[in-house]
N, C-alpha and C. Protein backbone atom coordinates (compact mmCIF):
# COMPACT_ATOMS: atom_id res chain seq x y z
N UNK A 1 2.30 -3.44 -17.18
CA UNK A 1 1.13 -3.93 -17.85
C UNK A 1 -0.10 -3.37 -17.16
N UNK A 2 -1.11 -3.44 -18.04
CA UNK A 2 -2.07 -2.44 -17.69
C UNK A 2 -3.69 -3.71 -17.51
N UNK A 3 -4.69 -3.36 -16.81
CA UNK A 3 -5.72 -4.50 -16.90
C UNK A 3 -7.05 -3.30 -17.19
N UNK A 4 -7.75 -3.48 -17.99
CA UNK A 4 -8.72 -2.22 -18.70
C UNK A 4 -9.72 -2.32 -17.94
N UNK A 5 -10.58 -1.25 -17.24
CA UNK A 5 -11.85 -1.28 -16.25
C UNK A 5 -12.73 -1.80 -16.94
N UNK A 6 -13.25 -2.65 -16.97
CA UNK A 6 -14.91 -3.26 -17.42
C UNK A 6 -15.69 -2.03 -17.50
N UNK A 7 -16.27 -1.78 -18.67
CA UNK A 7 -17.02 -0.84 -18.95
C UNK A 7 -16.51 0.74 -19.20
N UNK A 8 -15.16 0.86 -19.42
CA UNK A 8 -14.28 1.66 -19.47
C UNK A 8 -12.83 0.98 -20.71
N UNK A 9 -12.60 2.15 -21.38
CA UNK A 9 -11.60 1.75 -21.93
C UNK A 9 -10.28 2.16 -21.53
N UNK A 10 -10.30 3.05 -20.45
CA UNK A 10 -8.89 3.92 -19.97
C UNK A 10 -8.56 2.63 -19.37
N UNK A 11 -7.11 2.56 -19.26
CA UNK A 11 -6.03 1.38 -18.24
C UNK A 11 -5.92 1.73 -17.06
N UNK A 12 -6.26 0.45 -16.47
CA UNK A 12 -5.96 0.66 -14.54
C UNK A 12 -4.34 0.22 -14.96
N UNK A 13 -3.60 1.30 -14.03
CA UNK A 13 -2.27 0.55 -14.20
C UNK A 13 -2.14 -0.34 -13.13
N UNK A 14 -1.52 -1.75 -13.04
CA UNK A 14 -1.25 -2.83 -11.98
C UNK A 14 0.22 -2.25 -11.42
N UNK A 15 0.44 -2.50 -10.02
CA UNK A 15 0.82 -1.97 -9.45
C UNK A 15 1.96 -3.38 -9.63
N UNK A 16 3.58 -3.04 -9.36
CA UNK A 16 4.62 -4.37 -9.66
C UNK A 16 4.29 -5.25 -8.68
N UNK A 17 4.48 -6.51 -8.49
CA UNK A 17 4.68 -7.34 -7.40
C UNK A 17 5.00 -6.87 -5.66
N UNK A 18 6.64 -6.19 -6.16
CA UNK A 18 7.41 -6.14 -5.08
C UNK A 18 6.60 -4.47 -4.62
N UNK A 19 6.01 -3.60 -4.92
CA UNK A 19 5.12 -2.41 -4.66
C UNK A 19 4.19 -2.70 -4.09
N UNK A 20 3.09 -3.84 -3.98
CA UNK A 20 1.95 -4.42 -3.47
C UNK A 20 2.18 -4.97 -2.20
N UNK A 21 3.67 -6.13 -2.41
CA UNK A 21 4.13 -6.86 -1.03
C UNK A 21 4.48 -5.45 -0.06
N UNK A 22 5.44 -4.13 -0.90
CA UNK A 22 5.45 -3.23 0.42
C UNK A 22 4.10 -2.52 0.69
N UNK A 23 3.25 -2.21 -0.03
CA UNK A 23 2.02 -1.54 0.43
C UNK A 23 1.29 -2.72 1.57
N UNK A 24 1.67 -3.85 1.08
CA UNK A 24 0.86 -4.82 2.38
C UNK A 24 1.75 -4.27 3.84
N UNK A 25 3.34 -4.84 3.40
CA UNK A 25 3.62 -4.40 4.95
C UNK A 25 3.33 -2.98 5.37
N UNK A 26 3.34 -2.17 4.98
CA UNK A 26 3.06 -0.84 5.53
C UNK A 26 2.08 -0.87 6.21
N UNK A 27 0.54 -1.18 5.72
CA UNK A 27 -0.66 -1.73 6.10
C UNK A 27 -0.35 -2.50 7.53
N UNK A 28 0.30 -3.79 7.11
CA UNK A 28 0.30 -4.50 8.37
C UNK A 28 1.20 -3.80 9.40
N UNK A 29 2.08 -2.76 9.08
CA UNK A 29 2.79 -2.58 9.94
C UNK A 29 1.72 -0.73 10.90
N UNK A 30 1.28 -0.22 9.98
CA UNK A 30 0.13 0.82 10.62
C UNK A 30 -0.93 0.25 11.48
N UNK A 31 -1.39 -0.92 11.18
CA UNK A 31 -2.44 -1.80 11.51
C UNK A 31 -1.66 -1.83 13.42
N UNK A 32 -0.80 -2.35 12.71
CA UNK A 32 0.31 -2.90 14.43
C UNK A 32 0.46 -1.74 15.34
N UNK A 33 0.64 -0.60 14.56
CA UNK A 33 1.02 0.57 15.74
C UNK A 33 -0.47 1.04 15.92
N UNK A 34 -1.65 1.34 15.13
CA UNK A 34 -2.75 1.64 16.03
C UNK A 34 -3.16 0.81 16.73
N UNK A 35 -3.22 -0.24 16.80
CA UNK A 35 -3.42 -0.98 17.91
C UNK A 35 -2.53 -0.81 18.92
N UNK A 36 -1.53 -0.45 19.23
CA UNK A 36 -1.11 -0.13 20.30
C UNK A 36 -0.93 1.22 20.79
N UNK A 37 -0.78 1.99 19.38
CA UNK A 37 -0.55 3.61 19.69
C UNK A 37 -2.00 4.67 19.24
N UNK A 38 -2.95 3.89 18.76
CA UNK A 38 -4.01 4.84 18.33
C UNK A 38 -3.68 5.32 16.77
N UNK A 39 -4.80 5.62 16.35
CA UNK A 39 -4.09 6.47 14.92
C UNK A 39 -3.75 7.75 14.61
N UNK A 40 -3.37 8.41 16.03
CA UNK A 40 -2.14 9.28 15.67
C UNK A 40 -0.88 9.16 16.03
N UNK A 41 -0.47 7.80 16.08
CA UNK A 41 0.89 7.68 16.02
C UNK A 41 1.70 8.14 15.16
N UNK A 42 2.72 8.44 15.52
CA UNK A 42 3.67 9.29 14.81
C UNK A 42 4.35 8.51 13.15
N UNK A 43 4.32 9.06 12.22
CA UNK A 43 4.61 8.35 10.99
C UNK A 43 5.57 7.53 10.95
N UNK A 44 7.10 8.32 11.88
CA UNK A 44 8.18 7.81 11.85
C UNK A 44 8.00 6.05 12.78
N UNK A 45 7.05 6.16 13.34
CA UNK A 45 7.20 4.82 13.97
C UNK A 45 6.20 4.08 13.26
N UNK A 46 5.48 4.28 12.45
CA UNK A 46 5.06 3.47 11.36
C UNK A 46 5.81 3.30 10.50
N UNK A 47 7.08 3.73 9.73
CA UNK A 47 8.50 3.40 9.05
C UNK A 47 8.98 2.79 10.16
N UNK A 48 9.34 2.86 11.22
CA UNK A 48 10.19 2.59 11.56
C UNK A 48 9.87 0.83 12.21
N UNK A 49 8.43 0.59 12.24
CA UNK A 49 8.28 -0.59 12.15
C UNK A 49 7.80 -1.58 10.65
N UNK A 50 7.61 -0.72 9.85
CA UNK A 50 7.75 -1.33 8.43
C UNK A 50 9.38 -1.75 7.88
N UNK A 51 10.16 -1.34 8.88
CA UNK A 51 11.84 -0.98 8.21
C UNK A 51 11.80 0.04 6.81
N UNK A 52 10.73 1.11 6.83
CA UNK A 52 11.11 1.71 5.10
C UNK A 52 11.25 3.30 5.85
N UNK A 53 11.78 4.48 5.14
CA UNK A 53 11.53 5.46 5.06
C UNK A 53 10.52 6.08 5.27
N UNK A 54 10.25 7.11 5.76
CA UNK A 54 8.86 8.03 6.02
C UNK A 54 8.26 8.67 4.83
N UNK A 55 9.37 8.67 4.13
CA UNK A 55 9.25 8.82 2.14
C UNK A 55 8.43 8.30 1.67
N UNK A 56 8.87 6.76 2.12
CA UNK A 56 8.00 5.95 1.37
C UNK A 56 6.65 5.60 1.48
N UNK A 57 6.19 6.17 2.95
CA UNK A 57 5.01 5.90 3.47
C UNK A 57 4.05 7.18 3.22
N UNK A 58 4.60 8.26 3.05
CA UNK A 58 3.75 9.26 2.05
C UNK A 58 3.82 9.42 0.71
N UNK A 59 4.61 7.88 -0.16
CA UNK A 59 4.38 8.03 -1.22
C UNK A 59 3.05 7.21 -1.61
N UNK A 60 3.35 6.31 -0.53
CA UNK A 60 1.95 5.46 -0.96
C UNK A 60 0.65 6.14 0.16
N UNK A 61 1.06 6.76 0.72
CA UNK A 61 -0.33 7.40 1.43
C UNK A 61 0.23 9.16 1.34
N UNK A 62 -0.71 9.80 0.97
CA UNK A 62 -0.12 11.41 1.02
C UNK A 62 -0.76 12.05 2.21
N UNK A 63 -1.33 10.93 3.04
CA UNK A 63 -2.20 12.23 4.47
C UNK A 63 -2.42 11.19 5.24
N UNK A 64 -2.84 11.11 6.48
CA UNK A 64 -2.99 10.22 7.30
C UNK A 64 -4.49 9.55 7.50
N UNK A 65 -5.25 10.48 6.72
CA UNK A 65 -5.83 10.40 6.31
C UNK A 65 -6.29 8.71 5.26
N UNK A 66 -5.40 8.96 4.54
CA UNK A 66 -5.47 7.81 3.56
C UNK A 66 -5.15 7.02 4.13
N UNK A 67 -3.69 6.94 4.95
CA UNK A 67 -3.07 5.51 5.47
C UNK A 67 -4.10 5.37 6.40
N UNK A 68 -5.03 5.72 7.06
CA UNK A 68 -5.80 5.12 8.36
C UNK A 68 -7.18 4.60 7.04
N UNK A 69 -7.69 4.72 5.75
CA UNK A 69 -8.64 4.45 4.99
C UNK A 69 -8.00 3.13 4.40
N UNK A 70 -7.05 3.11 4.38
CA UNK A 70 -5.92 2.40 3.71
C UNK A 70 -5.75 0.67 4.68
N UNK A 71 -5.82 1.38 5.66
CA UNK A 71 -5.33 0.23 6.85
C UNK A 71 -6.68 -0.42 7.04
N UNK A 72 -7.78 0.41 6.76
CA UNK A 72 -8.83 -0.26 7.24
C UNK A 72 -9.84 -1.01 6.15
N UNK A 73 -9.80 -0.48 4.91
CA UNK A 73 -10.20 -1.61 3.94
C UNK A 73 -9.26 -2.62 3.92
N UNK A 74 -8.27 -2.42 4.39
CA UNK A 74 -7.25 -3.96 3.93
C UNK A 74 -7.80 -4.80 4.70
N UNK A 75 -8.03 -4.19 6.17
CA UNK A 75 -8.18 -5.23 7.43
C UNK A 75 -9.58 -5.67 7.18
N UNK A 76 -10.58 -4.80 6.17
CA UNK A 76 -11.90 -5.41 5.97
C UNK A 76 -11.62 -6.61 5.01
N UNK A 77 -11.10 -6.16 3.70
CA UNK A 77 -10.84 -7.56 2.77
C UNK A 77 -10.45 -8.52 3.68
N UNK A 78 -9.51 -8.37 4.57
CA UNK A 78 -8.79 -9.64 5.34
C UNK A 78 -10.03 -10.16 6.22
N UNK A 79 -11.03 -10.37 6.57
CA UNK A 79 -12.06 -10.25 7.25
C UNK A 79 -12.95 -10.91 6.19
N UNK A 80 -13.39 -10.39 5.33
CA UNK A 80 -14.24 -10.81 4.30
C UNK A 80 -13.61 -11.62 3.64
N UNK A 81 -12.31 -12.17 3.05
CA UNK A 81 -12.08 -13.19 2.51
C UNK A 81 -11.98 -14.57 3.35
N UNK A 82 -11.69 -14.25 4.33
CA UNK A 82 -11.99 -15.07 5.65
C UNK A 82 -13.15 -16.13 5.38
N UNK A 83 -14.48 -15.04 5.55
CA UNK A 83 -15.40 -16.41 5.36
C UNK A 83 -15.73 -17.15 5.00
N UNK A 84 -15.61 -17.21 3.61
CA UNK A 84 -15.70 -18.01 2.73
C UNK A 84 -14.38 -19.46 3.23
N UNK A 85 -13.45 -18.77 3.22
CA UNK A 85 -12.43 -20.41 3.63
C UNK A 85 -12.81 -20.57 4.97
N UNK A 86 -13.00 -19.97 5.94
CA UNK A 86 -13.22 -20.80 7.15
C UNK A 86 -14.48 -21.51 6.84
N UNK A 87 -15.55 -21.44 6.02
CA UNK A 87 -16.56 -22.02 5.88
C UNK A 87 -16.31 -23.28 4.70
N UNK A 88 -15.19 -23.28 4.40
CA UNK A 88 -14.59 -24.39 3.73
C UNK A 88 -14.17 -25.39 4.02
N UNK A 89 -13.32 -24.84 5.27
CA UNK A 89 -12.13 -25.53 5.59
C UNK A 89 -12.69 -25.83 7.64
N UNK A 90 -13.91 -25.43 7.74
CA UNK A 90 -14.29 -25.68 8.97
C UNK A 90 -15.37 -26.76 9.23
N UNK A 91 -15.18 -27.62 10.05
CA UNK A 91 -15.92 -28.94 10.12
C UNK A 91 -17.73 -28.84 9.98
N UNK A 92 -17.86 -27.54 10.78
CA UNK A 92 -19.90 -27.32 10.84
C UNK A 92 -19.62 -25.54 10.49
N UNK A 93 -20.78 -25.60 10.02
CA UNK A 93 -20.89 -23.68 9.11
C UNK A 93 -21.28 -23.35 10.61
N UNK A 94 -21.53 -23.68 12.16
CA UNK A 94 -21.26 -22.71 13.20
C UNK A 94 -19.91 -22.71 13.40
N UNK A 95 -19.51 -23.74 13.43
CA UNK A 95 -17.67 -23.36 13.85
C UNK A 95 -16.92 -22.41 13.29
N UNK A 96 -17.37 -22.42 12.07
CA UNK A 96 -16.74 -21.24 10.59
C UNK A 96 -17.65 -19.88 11.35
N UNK A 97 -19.10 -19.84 11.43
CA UNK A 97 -19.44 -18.67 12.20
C UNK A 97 -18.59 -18.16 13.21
N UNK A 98 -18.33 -18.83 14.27
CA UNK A 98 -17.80 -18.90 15.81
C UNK A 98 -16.39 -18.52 15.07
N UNK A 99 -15.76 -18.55 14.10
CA UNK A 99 -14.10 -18.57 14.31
C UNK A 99 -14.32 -16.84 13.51
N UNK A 100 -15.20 -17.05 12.23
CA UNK A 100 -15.32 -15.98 11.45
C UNK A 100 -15.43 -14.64 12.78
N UNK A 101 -16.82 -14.97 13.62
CA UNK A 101 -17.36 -14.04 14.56
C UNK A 101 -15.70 -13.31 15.26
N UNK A 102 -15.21 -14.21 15.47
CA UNK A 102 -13.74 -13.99 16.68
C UNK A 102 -13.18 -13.16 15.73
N UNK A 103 -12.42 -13.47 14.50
CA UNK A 103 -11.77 -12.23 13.78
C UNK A 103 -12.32 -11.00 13.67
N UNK A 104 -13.45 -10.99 13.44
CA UNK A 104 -14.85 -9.85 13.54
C UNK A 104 -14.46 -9.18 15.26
N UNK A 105 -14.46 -9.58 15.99
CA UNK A 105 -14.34 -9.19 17.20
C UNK A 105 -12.77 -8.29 17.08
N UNK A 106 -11.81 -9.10 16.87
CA UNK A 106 -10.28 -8.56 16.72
C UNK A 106 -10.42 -7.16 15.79
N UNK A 107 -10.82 -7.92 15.04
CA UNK A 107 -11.00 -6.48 13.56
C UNK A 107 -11.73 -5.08 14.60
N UNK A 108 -12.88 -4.95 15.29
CA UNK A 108 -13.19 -4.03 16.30
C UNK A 108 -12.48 -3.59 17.24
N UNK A 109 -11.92 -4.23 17.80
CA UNK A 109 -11.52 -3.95 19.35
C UNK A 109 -9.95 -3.60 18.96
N UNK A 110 -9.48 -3.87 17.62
CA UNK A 110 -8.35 -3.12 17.46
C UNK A 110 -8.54 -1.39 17.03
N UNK A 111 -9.75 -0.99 17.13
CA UNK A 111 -9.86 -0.06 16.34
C UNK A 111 -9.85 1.30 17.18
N UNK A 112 -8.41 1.74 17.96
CA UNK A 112 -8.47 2.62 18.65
C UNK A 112 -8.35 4.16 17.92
N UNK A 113 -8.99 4.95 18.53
CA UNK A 113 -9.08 6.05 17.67
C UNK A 113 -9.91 5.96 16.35
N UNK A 114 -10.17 5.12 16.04
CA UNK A 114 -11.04 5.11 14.65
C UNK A 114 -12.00 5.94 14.94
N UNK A 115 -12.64 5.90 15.54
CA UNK A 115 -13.82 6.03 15.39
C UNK A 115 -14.61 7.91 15.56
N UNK A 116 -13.25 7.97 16.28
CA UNK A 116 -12.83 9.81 16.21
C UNK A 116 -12.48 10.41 15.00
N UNK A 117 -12.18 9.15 14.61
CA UNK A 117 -11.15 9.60 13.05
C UNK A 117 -12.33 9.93 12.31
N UNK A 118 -13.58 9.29 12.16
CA UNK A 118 -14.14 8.27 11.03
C UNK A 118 -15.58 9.85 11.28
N UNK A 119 -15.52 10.28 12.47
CA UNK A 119 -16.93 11.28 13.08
C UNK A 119 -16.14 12.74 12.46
N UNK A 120 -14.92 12.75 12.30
CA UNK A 120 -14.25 14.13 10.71
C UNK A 120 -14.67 14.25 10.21
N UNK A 121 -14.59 15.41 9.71
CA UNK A 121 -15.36 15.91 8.46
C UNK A 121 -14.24 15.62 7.08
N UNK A 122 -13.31 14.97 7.33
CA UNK A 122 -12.70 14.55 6.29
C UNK A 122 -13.07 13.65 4.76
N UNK A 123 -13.09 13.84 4.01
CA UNK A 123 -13.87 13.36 2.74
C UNK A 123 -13.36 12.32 3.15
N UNK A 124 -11.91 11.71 3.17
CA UNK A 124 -11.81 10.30 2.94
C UNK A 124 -12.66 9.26 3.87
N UNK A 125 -13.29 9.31 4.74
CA UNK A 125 -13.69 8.70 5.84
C UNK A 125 -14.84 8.73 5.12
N UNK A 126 -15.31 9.52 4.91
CA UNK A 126 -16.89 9.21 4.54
C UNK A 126 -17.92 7.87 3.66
N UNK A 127 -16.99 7.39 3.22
CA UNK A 127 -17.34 6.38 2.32
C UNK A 127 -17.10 4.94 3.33
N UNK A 128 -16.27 4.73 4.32
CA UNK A 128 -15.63 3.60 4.65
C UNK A 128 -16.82 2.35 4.99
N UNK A 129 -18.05 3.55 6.31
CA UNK A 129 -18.73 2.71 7.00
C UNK A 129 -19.94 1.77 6.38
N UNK A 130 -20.20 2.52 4.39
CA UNK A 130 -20.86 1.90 3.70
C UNK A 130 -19.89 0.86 3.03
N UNK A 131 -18.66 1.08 2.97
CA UNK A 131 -17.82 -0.03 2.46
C UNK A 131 -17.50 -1.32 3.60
N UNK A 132 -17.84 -1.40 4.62
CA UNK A 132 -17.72 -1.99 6.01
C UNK A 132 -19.08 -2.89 5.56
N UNK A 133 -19.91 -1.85 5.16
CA UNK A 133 -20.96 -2.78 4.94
C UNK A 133 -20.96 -3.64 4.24
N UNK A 134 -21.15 -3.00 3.26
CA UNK A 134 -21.05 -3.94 1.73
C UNK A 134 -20.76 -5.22 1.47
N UNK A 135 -19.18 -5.09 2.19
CA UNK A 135 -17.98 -6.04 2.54
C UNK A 135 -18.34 -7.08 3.73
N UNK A 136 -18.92 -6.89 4.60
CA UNK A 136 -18.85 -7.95 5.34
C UNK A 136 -20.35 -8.11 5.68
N UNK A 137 -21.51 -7.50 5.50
CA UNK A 137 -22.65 -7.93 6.08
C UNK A 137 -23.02 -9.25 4.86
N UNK A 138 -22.96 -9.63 3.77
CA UNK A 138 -22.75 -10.28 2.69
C UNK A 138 -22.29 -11.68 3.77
N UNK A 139 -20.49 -11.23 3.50
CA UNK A 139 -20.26 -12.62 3.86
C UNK A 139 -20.66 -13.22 5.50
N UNK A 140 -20.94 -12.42 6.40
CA UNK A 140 -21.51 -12.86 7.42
C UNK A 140 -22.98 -13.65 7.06
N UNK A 141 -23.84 -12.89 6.06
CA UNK A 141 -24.87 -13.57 5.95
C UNK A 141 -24.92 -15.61 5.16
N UNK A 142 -24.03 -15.21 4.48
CA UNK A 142 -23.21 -16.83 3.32
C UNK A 142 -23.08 -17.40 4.94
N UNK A 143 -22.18 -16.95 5.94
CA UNK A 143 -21.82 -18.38 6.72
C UNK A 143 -23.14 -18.34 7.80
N UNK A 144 -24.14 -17.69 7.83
CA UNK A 144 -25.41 -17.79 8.69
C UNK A 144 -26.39 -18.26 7.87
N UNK A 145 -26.58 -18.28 6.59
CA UNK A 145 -27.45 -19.22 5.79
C UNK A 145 -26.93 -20.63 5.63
N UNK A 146 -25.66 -21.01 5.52
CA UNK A 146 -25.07 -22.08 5.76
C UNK A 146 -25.17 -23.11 7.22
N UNK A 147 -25.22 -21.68 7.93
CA UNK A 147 -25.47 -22.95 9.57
C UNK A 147 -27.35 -22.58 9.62
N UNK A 148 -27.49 -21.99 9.12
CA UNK A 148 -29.53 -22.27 8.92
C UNK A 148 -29.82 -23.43 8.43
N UNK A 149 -29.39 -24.30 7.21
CA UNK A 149 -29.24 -25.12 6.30
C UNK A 149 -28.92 -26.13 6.69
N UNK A 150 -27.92 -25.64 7.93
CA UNK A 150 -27.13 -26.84 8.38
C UNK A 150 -27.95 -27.24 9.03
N UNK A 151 -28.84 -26.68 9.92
CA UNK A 151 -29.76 -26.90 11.34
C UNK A 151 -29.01 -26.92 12.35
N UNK A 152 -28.21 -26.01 12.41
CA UNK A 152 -27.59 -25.42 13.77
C UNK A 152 -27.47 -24.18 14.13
N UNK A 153 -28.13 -23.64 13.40
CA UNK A 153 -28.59 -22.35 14.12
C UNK A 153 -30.15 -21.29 14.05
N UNK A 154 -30.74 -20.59 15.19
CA UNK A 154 -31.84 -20.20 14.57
C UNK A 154 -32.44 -19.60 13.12
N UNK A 155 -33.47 -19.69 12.73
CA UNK A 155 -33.32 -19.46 11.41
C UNK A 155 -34.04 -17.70 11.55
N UNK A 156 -34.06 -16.87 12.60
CA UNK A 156 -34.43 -15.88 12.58
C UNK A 156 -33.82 -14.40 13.09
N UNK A 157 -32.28 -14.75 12.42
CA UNK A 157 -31.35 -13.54 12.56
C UNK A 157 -30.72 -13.24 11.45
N UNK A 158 -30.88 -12.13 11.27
CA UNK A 158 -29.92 -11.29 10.00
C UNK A 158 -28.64 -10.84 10.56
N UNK A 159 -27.30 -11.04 8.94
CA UNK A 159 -26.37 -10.66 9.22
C UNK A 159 -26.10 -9.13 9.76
N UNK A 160 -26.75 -8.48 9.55
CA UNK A 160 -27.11 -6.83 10.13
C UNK A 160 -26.77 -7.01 11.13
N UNK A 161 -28.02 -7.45 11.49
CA UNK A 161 -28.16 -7.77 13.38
C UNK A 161 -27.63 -8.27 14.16
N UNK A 162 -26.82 -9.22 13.85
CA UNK A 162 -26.14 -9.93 14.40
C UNK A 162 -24.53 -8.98 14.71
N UNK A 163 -24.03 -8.95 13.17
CA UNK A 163 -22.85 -7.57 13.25
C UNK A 163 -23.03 -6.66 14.23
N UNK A 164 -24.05 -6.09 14.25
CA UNK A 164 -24.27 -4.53 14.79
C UNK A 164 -24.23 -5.11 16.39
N UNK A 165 -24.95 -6.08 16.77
CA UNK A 165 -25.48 -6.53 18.28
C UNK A 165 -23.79 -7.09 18.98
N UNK A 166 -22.90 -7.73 17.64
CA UNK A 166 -21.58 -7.83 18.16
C UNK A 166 -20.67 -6.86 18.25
N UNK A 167 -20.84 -5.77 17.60
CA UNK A 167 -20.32 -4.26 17.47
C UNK A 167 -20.42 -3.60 18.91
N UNK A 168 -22.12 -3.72 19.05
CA UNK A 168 -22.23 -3.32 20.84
C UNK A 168 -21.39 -3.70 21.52
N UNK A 169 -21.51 -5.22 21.82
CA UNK A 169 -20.82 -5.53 22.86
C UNK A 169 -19.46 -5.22 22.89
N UNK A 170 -18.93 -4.77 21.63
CA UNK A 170 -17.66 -4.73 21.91
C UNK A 170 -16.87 -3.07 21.72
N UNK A 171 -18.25 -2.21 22.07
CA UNK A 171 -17.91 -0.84 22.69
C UNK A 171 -17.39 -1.11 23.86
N UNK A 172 -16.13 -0.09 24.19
CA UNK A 172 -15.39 -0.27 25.77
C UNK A 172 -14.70 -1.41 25.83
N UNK A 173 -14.23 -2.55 24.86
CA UNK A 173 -13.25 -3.34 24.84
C UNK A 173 -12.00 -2.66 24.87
N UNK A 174 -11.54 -3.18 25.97
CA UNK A 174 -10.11 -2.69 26.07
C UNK A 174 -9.89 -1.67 27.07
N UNK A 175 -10.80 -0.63 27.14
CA UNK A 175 -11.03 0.47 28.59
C UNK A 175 -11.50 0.12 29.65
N UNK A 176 -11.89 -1.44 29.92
CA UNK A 176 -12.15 -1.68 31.29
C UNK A 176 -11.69 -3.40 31.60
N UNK A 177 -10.97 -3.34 32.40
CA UNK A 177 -10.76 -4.65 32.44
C UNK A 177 -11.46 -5.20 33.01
N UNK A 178 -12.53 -5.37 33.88
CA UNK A 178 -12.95 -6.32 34.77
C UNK A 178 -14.53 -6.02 33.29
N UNK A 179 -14.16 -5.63 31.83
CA UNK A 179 -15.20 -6.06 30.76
C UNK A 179 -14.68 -7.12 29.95
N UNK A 180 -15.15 -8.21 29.27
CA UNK A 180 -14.87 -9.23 28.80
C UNK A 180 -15.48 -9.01 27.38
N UNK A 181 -15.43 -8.50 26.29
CA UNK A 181 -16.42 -8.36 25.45
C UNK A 181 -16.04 -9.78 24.46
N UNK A 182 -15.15 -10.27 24.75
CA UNK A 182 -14.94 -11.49 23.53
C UNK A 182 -16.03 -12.77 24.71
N UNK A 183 -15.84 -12.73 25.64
CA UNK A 183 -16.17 -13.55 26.26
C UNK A 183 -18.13 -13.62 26.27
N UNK A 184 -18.49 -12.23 26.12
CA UNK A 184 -20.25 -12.01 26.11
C UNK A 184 -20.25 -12.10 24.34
N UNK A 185 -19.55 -11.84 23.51
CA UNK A 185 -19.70 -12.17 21.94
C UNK A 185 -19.52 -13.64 21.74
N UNK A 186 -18.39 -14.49 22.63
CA UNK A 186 -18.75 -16.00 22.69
C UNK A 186 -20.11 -16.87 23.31
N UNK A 187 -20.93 -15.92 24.20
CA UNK A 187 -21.83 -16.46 24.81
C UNK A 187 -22.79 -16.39 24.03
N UNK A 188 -22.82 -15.11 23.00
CA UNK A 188 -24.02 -14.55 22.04
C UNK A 188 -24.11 -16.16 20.96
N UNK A 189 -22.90 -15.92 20.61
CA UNK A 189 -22.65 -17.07 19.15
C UNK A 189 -23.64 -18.25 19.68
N UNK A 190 -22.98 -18.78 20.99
CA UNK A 190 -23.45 -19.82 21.43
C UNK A 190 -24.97 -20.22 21.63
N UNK A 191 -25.37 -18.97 21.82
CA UNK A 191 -26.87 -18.88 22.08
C UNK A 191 -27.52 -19.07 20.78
N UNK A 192 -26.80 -18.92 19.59
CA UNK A 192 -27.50 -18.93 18.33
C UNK A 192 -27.99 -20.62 17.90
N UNK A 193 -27.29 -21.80 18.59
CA UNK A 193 -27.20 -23.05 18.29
C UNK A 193 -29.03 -23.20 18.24
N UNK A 194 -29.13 -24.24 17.59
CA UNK A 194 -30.58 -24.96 17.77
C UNK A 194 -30.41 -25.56 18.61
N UNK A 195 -31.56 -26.00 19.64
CA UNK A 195 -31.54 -26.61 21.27
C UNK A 195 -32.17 -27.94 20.55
């Protein structure tokens, strides 16, 4: 079955059920090895921790290219759908900030090799860091107008700024141990409270 593009009459084809659940694990399972292996880990150990074929992982990605574009809008949706329920399902819109902020932190500091990847001259990369945007400066701003509202937090920071100033701190996460960057991104949040 087919679902028609809004403003288009050609058919997006929908992808089956059981095709989507493996494109997730693949995702989650690439996601798993750059974080530990960088993103030039070898394909076969991205099958080989999905349990599928190396077949199958250049059928749904044809370059590594894609699977590293691939891995990283997923991990943005997963990030951006985030805020909205932690700001649901969290007692004060800072706590939903403070928990949202922490995945935001994970989502970075897993990102080894990206960022070598992303400075290519490869077409696919080029689009990501405005889709990074798009995608999460939005919902960062929903749970920082919410704790403005709330009166628990200053009312004179943008989601920009705030992203980007937690982005800093969390250059060199992971290359130095005696650096704490979750620990100075928990002190930042904290500083945002109304006194």
């Amino acid at each position: 079955m087919a679902d028609t593009d809004s403003g288009s009459e050609q058919p997006v084809p929908r992808k089956r059920a059981d095709a989507r659940r493996n494109e997730r694990a693949l995702l989650d399972a690439a996601a798993a090895a750059f974080v530990t292996s960088g993103v030039d880990v070898p394909v076969r150990d991205i099958a080989a921790r999905a349990g599928v074929g190396v077949g199958t992982i250049y059928r749904h990605f044809p370059t590594r290219a894609d699977l590293i574009v691939a891995v990283y809008r997923h991990q943005i949706e997963a990030c951006a759908e985030a805020g909205p329920a932690l700001l649901a399902d969290s007692d004060t819109p800072h706590a939903a900030l403070a928990q949202w902020i922490d995945l935001f932190v994970d989502f970075l500091a897993t990102k080894h090799g990206l960022a070598a990847a992303l400075q290519s001259d490869d077409a696919a990369f080029q689009t990501l860091h405005t889709y990074f945007l798009d995608r999460l400066v939005p919902v960062c701003d929903q749970i920082l107008h919410a704790a403005v509202a709330a009166d628990e937090i200053r009312p004179d920071l943008d989601a920009y700024g705030l992203l980007r100033g937690v982005g800093n701190l969390c250059i060199g996460a992971g290359t130095d141990p005696r650096y704490d960057a979750r620990r100075l991104v928990d002190l930042l949040v904290a500083g945002l409270r109304v006194r």
